[in-house]
Protein backbone atom coordinates (compact mmCIF):
# COMPACT_ATOMS: atom_id res chain seq x y z
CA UNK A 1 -19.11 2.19 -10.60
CA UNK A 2 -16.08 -0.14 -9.20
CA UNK A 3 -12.84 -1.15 -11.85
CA UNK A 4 -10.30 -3.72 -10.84
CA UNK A 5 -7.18 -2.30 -12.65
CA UNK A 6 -4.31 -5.12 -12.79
CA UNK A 7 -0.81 -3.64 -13.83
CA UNK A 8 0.22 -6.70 -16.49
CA UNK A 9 2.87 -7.05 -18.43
CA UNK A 10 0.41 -8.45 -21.60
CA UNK A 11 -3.21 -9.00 -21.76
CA UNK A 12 -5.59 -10.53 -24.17
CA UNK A 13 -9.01 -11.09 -25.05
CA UNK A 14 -10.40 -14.18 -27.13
CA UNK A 15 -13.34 -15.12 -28.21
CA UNK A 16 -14.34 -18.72 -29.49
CA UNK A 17 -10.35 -19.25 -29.78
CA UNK A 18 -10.27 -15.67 -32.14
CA UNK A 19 -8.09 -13.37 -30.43
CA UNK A 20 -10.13 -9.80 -29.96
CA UNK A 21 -7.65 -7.51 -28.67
CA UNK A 22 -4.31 -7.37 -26.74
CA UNK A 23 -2.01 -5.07 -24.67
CA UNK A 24 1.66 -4.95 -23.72
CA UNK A 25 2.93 -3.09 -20.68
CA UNK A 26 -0.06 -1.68 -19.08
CA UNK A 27 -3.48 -1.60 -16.99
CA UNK A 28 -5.93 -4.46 -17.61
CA UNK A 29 -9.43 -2.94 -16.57
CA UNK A 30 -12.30 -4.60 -15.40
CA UNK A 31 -15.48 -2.54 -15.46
CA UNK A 32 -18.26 -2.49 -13.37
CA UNK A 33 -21.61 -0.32 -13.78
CA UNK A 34 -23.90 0.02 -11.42
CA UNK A 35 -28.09 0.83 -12.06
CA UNK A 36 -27.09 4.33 -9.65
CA UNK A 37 -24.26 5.41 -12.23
CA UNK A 38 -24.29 8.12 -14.91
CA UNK A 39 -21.55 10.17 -17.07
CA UNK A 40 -20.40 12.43 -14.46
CA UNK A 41 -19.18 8.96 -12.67
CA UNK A 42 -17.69 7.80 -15.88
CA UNK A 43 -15.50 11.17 -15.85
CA UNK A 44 -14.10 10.65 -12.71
CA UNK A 45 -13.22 7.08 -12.78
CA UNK A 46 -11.70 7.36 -16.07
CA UNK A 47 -9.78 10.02 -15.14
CA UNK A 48 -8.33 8.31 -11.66
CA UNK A 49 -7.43 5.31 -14.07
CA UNK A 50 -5.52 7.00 -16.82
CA UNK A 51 -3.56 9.15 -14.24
CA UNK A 52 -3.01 5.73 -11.85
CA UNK A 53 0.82 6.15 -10.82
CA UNK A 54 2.11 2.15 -10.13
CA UNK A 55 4.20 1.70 -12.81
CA UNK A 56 7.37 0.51 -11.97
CA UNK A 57 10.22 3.94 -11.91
CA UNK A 58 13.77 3.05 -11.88
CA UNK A 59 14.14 2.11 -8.45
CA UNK A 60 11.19 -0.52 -9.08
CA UNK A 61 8.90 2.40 -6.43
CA UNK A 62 5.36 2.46 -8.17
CA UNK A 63 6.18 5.93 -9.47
CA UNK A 64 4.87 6.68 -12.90
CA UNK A 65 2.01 6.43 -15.19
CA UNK A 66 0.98 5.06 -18.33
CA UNK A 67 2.22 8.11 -20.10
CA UNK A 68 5.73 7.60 -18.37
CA UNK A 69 6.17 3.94 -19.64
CA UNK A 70 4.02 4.46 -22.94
CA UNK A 71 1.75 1.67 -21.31
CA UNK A 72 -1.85 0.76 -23.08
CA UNK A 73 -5.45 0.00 -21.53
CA UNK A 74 -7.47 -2.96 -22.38
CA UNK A 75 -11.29 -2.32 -20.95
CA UNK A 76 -13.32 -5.26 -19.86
CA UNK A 77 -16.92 -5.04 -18.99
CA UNK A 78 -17.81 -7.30 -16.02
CA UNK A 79 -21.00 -6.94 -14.45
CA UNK A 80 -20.31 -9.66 -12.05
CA UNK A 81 -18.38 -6.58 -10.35
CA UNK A 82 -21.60 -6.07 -9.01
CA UNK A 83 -23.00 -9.81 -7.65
CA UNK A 84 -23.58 -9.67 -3.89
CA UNK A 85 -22.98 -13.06 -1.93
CA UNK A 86 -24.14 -11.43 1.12
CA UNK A 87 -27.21 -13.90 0.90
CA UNK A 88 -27.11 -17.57 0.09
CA UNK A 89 -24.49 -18.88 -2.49
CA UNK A 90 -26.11 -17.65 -5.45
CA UNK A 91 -24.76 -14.21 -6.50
CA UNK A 92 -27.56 -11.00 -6.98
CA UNK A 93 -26.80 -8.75 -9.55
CA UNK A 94 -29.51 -6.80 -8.99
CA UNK A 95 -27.16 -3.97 -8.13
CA UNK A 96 -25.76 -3.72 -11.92
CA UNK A 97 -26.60 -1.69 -14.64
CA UNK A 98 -29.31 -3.11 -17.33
CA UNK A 99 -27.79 -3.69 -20.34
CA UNK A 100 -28.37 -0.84 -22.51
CA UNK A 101 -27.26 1.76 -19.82
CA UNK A 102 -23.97 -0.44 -19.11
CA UNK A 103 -23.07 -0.58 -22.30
CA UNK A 104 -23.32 3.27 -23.33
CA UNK A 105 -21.41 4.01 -20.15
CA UNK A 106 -18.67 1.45 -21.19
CA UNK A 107 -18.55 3.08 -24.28
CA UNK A 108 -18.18 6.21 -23.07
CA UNK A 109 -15.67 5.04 -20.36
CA UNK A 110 -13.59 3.73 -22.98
CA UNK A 111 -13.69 7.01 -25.10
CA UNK A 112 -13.00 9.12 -21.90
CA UNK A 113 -9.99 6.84 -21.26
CA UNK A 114 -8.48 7.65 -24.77
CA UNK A 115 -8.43 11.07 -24.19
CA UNK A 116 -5.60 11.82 -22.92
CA UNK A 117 -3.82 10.29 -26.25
CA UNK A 118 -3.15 6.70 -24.73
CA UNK A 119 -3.66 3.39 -26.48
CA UNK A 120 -6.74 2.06 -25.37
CA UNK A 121 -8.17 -1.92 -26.34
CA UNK A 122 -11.59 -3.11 -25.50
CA UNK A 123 -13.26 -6.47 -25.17
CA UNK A 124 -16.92 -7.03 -26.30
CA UNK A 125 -19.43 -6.05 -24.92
CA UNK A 126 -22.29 -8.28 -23.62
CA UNK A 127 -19.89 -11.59 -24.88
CA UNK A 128 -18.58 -14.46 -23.33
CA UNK A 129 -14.24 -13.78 -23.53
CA UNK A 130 -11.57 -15.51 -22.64
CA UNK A 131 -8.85 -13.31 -20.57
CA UNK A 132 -5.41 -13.83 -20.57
CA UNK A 133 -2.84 -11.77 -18.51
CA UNK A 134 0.31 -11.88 -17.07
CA UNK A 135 0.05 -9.89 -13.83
CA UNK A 136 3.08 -7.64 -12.85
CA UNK A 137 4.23 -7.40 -9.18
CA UNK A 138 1.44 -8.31 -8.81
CA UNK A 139 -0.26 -5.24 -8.21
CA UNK A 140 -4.30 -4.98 -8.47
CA UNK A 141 -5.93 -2.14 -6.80
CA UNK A 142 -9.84 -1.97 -6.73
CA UNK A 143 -11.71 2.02 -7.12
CA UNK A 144 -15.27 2.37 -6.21
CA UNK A 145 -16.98 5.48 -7.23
């Protein structure tokens, strides 16, 4: 499993020009499931997100959590996470999850991430989205589990 987690001051997901779901102040996740990865995987990696400490404190130090500031989530599946380049130009993605077992595990990584009583936001699933963000520091930190 491997989430790039962007600190953004907004985020937004469109589809076909119809806006899906948007954040303020927060983490923009992108998602990544491997064919190796199961629940147990989800748990941890859901809980190292929602407990990430690089929001800005008073002293602008990357100090505090989404809890601190209030901040929200907005989860983004993205298999390409997965495409290896280490041969030829065309990416393999033979490394990510089929389908049906990525999307369960997104689902349940997006569930596991609203435990803790924050405001989570998703994109779809499977579709072709539009992202918009607006990164802050910029700060983007990569997790591999």
């Amino acid at each position: 499993m491997r989430v790039v987690v962007q600190r953004v001051k907004t985020a937004s997901v469109n589809i076909n020009g119809r806006l899906i779901s948007q954040i303020n102040k927060g983490f923009l996740v992108f998602l990544g499931i491997s064919k190796d990865d199961n629940e147990q995987k989800i748990n941890y990696l859901a809980n190292k997100v929602v407990n990430l400490r690089i929001m800005a404190d008073s002293d602008d130090k990357m100090n505090l959590g989404l809890k601190d500031v209030k901040g929200e989530i907005l989860i983004v599946s993205q298999f390409t996470l997965y495409g290896d380049c280490q041969k030829g130009n065309r990416p393999s993605f033979i490394k990510a999850a089929k389908p049906q077992k990525a999307e369960k595990l997104y689902q349940l990584f997006i569930q596991k991430c609203k435990e803790p009583n924050l405001k989570v936001k998703n994109g779809v699933f499977g579709a072709k989205m539009s992202i918009e963000l607006i990164n802050d520091g910029p700060v983007t930190l990569i997790i591999d589990n």
